[in-house]
Protein backbone atom coordinates (compact mmCIF):
# COMPACT_ATOMS: atom_id res chain seq x y z
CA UNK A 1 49.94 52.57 -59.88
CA UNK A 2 53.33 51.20 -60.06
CA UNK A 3 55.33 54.61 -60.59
CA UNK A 4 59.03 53.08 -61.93
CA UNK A 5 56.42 50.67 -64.32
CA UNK A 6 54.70 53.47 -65.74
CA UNK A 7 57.64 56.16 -65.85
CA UNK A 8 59.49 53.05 -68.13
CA UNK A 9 56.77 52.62 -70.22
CA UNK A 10 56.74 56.18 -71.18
CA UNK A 11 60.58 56.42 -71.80
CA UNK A 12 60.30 53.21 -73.98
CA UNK A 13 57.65 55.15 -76.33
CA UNK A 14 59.17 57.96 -76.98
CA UNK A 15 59.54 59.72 -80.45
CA UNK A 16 60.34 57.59 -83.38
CA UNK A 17 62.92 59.76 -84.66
CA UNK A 18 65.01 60.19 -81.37
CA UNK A 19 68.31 58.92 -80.10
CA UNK A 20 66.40 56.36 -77.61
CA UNK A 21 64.35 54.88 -79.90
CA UNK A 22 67.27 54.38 -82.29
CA UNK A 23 69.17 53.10 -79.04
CA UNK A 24 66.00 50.89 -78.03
CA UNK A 25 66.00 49.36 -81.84
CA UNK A 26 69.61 48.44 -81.75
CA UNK A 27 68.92 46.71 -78.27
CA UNK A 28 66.46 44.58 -79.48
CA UNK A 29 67.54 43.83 -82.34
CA UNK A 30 70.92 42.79 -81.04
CA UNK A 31 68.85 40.33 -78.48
CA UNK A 32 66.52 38.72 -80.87
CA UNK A 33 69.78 38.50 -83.19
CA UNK A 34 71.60 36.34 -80.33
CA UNK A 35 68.56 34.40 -79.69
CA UNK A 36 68.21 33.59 -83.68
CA UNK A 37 71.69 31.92 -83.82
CA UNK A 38 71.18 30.36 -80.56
CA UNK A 39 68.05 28.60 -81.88
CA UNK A 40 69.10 27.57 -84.89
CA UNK A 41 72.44 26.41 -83.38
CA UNK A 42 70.78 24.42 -80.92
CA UNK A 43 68.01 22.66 -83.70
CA UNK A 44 70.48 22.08 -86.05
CA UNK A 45 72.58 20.38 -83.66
CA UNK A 46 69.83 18.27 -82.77
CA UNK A 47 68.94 17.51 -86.09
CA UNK A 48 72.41 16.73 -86.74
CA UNK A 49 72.32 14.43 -83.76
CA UNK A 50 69.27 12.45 -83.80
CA UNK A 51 69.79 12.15 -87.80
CA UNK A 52 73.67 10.15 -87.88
CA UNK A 53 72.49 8.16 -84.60
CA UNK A 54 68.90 7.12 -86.12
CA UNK A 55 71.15 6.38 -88.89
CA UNK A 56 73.31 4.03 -87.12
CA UNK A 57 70.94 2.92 -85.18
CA UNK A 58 68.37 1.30 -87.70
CA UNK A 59 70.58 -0.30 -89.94
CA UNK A 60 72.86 -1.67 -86.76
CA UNK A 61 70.64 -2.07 -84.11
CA UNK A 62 71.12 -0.33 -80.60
CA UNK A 63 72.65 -3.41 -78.74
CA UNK A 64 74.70 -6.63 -80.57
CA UNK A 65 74.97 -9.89 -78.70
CA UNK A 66 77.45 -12.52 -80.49
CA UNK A 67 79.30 -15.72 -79.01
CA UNK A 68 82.85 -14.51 -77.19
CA UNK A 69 85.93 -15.10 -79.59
CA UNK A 70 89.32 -13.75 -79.88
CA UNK A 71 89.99 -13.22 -83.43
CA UNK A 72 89.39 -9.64 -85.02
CA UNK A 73 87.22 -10.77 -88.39
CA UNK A 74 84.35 -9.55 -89.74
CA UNK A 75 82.86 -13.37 -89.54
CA UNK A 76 81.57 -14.09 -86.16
CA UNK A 77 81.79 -17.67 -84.97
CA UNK A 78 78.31 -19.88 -84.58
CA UNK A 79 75.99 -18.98 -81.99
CA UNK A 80 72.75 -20.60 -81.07
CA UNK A 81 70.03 -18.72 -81.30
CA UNK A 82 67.57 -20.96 -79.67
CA UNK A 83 67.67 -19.44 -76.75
CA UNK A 84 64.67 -18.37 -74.04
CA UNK A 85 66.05 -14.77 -74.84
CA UNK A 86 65.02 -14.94 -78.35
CA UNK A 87 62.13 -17.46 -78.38
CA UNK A 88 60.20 -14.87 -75.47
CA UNK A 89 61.69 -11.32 -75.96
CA UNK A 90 58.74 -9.78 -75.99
CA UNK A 91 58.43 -10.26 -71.78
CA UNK A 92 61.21 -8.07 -71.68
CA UNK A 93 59.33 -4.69 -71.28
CA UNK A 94 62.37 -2.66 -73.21
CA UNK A 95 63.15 -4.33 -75.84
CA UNK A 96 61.64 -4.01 -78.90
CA UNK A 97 62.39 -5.93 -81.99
CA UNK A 98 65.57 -8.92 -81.76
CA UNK A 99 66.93 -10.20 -85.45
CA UNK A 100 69.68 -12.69 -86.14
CA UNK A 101 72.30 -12.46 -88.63
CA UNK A 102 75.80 -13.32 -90.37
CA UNK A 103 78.57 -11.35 -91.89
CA UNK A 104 80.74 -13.03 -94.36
CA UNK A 105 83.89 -11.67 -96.53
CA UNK A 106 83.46 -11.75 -100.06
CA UNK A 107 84.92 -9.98 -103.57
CA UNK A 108 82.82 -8.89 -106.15
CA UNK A 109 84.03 -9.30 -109.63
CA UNK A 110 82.96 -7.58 -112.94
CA UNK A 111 84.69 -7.24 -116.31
CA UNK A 112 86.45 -4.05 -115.11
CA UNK A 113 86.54 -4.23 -111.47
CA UNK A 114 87.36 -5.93 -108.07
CA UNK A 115 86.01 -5.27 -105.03
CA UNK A 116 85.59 -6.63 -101.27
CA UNK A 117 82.44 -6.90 -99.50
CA UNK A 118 81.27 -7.88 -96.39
CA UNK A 119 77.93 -9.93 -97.36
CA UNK A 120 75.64 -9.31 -94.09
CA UNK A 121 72.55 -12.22 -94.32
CA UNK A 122 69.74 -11.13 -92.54
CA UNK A 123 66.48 -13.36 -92.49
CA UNK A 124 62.75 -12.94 -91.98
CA UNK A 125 62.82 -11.30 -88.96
CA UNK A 126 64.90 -8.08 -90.25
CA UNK A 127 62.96 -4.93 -90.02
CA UNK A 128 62.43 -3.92 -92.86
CA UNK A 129 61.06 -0.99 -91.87
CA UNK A 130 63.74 0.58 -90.33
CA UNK A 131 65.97 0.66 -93.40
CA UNK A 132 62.81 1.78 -96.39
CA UNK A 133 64.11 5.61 -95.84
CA UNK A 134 67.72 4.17 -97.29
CA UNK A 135 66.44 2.87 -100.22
CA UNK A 136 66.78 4.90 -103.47
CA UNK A 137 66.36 2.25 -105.96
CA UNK A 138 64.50 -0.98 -106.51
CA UNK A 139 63.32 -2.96 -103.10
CA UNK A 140 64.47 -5.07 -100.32
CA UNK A 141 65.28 -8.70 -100.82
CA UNK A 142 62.08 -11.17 -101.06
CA UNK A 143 62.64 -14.55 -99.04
CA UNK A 144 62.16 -18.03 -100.68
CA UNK A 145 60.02 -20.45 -98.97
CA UNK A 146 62.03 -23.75 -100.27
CA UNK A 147 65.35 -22.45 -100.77
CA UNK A 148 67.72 -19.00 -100.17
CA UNK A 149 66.74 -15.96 -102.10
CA UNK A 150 68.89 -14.90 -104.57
CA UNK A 151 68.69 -11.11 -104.16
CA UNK A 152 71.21 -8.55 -103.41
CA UNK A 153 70.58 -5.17 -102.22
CA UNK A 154 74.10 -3.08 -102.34
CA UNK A 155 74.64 0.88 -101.56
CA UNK A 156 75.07 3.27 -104.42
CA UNK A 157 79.06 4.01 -103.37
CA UNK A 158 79.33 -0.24 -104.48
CA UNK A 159 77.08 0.08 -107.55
CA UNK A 160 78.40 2.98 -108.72
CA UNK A 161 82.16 1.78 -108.50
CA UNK A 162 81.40 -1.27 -109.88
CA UNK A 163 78.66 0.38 -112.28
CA UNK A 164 75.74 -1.85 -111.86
CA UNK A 165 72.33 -1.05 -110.88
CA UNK A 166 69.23 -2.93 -110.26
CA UNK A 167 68.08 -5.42 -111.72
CA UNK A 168 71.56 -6.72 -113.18
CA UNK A 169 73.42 -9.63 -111.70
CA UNK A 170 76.80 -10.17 -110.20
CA UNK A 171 78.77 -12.92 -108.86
CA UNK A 172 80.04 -13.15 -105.37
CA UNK A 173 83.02 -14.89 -104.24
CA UNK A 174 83.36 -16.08 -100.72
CA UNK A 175 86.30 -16.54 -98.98
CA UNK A 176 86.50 -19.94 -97.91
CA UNK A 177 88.01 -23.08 -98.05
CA UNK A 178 87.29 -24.06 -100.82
CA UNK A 179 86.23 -20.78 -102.09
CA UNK A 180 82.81 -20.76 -103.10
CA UNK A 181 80.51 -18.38 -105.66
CA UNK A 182 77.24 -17.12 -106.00
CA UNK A 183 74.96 -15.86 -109.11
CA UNK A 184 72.93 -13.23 -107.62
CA UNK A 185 70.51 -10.45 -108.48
CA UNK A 186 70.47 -7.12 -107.51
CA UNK A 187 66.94 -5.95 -106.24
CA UNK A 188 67.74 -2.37 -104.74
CA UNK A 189 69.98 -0.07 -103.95
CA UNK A 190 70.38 2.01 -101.14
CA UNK A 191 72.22 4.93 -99.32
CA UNK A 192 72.95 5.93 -96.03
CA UNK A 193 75.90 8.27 -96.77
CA UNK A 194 78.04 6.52 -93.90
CA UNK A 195 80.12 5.60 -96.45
CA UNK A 196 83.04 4.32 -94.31
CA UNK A 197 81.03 2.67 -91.91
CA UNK A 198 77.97 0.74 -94.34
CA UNK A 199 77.90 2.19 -97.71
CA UNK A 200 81.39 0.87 -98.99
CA UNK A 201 81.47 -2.37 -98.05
CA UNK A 202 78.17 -3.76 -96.36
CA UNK A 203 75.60 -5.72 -98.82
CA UNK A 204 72.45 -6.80 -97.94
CA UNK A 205 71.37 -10.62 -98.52
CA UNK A 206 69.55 -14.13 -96.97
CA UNK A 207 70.88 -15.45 -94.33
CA UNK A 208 70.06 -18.54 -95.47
CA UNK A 209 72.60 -18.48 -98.36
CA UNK A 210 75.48 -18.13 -95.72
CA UNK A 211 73.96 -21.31 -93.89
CA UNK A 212 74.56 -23.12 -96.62
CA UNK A 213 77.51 -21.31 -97.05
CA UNK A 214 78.77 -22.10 -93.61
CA UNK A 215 77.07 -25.73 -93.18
CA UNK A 216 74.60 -24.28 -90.15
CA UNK A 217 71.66 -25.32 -89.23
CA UNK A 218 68.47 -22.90 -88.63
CA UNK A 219 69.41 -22.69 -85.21
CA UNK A 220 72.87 -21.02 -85.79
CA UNK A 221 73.57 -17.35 -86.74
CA UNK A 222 76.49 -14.94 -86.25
CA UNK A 223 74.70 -12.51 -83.93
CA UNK A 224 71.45 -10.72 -82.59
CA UNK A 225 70.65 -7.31 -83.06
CA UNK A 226 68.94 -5.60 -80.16
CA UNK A 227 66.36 -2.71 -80.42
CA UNK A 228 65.10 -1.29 -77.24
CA UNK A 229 62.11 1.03 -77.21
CA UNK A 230 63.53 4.03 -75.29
CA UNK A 231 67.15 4.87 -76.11
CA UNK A 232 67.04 7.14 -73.52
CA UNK A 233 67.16 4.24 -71.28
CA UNK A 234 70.23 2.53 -72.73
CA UNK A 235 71.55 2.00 -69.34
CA UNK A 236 68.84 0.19 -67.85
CA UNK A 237 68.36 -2.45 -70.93
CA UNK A 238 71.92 -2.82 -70.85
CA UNK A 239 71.50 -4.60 -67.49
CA UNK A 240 68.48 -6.15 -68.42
CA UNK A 241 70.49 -7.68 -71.32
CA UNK A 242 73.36 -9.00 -69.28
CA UNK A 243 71.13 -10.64 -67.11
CA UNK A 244 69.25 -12.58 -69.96
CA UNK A 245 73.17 -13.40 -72.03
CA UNK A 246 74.04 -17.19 -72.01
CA UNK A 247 77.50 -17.79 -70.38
CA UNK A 248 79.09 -18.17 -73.32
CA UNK A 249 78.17 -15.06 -75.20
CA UNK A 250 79.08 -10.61 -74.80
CA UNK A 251 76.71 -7.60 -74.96
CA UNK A 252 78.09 -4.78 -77.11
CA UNK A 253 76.84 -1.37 -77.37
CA UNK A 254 76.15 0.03 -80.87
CA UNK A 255 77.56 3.12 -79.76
CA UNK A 256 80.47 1.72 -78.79
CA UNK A 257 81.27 0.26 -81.60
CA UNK A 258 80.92 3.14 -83.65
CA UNK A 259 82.54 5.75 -81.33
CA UNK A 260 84.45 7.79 -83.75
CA UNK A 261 80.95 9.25 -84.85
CA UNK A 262 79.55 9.45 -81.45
CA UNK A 263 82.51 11.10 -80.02
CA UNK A 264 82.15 13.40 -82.91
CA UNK A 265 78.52 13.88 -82.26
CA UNK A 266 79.55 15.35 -78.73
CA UNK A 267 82.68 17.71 -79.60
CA UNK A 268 80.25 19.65 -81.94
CA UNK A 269 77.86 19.55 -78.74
CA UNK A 270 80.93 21.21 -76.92
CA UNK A 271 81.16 23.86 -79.85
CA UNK A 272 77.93 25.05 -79.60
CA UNK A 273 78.11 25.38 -75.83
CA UNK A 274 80.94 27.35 -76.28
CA UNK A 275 78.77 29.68 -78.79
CA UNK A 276 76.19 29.72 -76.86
CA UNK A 277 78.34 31.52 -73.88
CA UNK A 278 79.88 33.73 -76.44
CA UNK A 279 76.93 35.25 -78.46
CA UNK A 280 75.18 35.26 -74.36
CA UNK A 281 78.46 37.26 -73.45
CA UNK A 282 78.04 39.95 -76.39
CA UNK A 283 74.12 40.45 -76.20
CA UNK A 284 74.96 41.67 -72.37
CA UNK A 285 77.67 43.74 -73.27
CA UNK A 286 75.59 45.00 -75.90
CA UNK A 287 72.68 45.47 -73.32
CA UNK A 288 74.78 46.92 -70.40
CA UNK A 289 76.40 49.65 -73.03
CA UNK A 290 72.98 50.62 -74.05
CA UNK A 291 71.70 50.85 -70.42
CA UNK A 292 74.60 53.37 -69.59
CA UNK A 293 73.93 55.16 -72.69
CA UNK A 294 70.21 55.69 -71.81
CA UNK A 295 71.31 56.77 -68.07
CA UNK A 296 73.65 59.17 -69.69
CA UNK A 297 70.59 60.87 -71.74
CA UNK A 298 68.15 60.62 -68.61
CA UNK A 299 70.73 61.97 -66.51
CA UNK A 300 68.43 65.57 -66.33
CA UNK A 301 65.67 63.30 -65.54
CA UNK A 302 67.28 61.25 -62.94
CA UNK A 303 68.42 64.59 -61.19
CA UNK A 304 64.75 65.83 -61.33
CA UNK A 305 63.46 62.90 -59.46
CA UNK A 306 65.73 63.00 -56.65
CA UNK A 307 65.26 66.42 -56.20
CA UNK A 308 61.42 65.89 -56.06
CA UNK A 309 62.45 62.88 -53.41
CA UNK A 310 62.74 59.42 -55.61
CA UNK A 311 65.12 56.98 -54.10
CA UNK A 312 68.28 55.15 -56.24
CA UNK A 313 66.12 52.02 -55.71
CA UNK A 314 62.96 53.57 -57.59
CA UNK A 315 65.39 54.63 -60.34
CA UNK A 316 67.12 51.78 -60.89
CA UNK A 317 63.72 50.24 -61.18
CA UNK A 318 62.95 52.52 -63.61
CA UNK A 319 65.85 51.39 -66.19
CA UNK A 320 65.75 48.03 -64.88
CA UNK A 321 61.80 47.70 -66.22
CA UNK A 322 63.14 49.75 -68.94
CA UNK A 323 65.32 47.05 -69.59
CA UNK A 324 63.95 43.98 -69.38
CA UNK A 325 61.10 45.61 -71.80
CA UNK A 326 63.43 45.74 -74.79
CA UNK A 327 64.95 41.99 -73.44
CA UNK A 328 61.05 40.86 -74.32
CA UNK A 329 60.56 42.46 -77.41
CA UNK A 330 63.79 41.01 -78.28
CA UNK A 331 63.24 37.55 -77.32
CA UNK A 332 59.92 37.98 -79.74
CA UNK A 333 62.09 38.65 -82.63
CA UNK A 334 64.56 36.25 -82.14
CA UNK A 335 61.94 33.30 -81.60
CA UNK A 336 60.30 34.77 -85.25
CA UNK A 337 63.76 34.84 -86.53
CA UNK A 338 64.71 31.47 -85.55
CA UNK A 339 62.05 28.87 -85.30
CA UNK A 340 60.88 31.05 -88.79
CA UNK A 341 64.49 30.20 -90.26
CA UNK A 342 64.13 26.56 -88.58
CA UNK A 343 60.54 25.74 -90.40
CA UNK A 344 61.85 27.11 -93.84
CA UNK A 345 65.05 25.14 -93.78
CA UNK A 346 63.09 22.29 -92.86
CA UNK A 347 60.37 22.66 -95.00
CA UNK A 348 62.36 23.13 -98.27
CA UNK A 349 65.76 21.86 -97.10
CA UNK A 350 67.22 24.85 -98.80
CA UNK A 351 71.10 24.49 -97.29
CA UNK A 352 72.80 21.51 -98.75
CA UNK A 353 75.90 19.90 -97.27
CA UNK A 354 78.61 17.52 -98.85
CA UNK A 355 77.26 13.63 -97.39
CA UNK A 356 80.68 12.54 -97.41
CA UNK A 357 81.64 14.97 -95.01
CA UNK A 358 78.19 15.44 -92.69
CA UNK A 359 76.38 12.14 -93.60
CA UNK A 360 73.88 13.89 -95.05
CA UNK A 361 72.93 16.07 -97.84
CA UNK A 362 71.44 18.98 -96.56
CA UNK A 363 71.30 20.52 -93.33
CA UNK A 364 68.65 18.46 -90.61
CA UNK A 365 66.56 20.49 -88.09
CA UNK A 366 65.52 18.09 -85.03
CA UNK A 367 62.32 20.16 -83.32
CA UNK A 368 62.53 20.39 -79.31
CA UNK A 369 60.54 22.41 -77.66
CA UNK A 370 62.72 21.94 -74.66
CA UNK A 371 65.47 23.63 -75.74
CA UNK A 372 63.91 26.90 -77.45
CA UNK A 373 62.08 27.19 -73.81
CA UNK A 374 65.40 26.78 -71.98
CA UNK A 375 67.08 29.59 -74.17
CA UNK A 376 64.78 31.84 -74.30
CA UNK A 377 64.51 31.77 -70.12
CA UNK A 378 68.26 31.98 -70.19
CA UNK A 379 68.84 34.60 -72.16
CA UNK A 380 65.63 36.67 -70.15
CA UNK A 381 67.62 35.74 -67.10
CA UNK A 382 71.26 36.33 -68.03
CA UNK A 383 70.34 39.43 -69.33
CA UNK A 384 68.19 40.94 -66.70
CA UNK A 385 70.37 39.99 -64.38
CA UNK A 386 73.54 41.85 -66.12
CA UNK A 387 71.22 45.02 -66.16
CA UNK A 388 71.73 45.73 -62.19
CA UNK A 389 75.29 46.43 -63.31
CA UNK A 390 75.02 50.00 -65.31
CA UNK A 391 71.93 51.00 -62.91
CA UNK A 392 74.49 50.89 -60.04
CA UNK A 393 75.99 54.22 -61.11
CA UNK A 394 72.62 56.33 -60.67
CA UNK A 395 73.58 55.72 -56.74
CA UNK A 396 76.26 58.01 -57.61
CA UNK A 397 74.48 61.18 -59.81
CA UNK A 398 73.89 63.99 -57.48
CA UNK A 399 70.72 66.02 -58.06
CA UNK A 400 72.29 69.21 -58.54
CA UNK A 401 74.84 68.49 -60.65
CA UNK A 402 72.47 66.19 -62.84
CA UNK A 403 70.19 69.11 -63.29
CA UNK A 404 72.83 71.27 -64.75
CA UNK A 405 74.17 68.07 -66.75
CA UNK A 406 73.72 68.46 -70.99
């Protein structure tokens, strides 16, 4: 029989109604507290995370390629998509799906209102797929076999400014020489609540149109978005890329391009980190105050067994099982607590947040299994390690004097 195993044990079920068992209740309770927040910290972050970049990501691609030029515009110059890159991209094992397009300055104008646009023509290859969980309203633009389509889809911060909504038409006027206009049709809305990056000023249209626009051929577009299978090898397809550009044109990370959010993305990463060593710090002060306080009320006990011949080392084992007993029991209330929390806030999205702020309108859980394993060994680990530090002291009771202690 392991003797400091089974002496814990029985100190651990001891009456109800005691002082121990209201000290062992605040214990765990205070761990599986900790471990709650930590959880929920930690999933929301990661729902925060993977939400704003999938965001970005599907409705700008993960990698842009576009002909070099100096000028800051919104209009790219030609570029010739005919390229062995585009024709074969399948052969290169990363990347995923490749789409041309063009971005063209424009003004909408209604009775009441004025308003600049950047008109982004995308063609039959656009993934359509990628953007159905924006759309609120309506549906995406349907190509014309003999000529451009004349469908619009705009965001819901453009409609409702200029209030419009689908199925009503506007007129477009492109800045050019000579300016030029377009009668078109709106055929969806949609909403991605990055309003300052997409919402307020990108609309959705044919690519076509701007070729005609532009005098291109079929050959020529602004750009190529890039999706690669496996962001989490960004690095890797970012050499591939380089290594398939023609000499005349530049690879540019989506990410870089939007690095306000990104970089915004990590500093709440560094927040929770900080948390995370904080609410860690207070569950082992918690745990080491409780420790002494349970030496303190064994202390006739602990006098007893040295008399009868126990070493420190067999006692501290004692309080140090005794210990990392409670850490369990609170590590299975705080995994109840949180993943419980996690599912219901997930489930029925009960928290809502302002999308103007957040990019979003309630708050996102992103599931990883990973991380509730890695916090719930750190905080075992943290913890039980911290609990050598009150044990120390039983090297100092004397038998004697512990016998007579009340």
């Amino acid at each position: 029989m392991n003797l400091p195993y089974f002496i814990s044990k029985r100190i651990n079920t001891t009456d109800k109604k005691s002082f121990s068992s209201t000290i062992h209740k605040i214990a765990i309770f205070s761990i599986g507290l900790g471990l709650a927040i930590m959880i929920l910290s930690f999933l929301i972050l990661r729902g925060f995370q993977s939400t704003v970049k999938e965001k970005i990501y599907s409705f700008s691609s993960h990698f842009i390629i576009t002909q070099y030029f100096g000028a800051s515009s919104f209009e790219e110059p030609p570029m010739n998509i005919n390229t062995a890159f585009y024709n074969n991209y399948e052969k290169y094992g990363m990347v995923d799906h490749v789409q041309e397009y063009i971005h063209k300055a424009g003004l909408i104008k209604t009775e009441d209102e004025i308003l600049g646009i950047v008109f982004k023509g995308v063609g039959r290859s656009y993934d359509v797929d990628r953007i159905n969980e924006f759309i609120i309203d309506g549906r995406f633009i349907e190509f014309e076999d003999s000529t451009y389509s004349k469908e619009v889809m705009l965001s819901k911060v453009i409609a409702d400014k200029l209030d419009i909504w689908t199925g009503d038409e506007i007129i477009i006027h492109f800045f050019q020489d000579p300016p030029r206009s377009r009668k078109l049709k709106i055929s969806g809305i949609y909403e991605t609540n990055l309003t300052e990056y997409f919402d307020e000023k990108i609309i959705l249209g044919d690519i076509d149109l701007l070729r005609r626009l532009n005098n291109w051929n079929d050959s020529i577009a602004g750009g190529l978005e890039i999706f690669v299978k496996d962001i989490e090898q960004v690095d890797a397809a970012e050499m591939m890329l380089v290594g398939a550009l023609e000499y005349n044109q530049g690879l540019e990370r989506v990410s870089d391009k939007y690095i306000q959010i990104f970089e915004w993305l990590h500093l709440i990463r560094r927040q929770v980190n900080i948390f995370l060593v904080i609410i860690l710090f207070v569950v082992c002060v918690n745990m080491i105050s409780i420790i002494l306080i349970l030496i303190m009320e064994r202390t006739n006990m602990i006098g007893t067994l040295k008399a009868l011949g126990a070493t420190n080392h067999l006692i501290r084992k004692i309080f140090s099982f005794s210990g990392m007993s409670l850490v369990l029991k609170g590590l299975l209330l705080g995994n109840v607590l949180g993943i419980g929390l996690c599912y219901l806030q997930d489930k029925f999205k009960w928290i809502k947040l302002d999308p103007d702020e957040y990019y979003m309108s309630y708050v996102p859980i992103g599931w990883d299994l990973d991380i509730i394993i890695v916090l719930n060994v750190l905080t075992f680990t943290v913890i039980t390690l911290v609990l050598f530090l009150p044990t120390a002291i039983i090297s100092g009771i004397r038998p004697i004097q512990a016998i007579r202690f009340d």
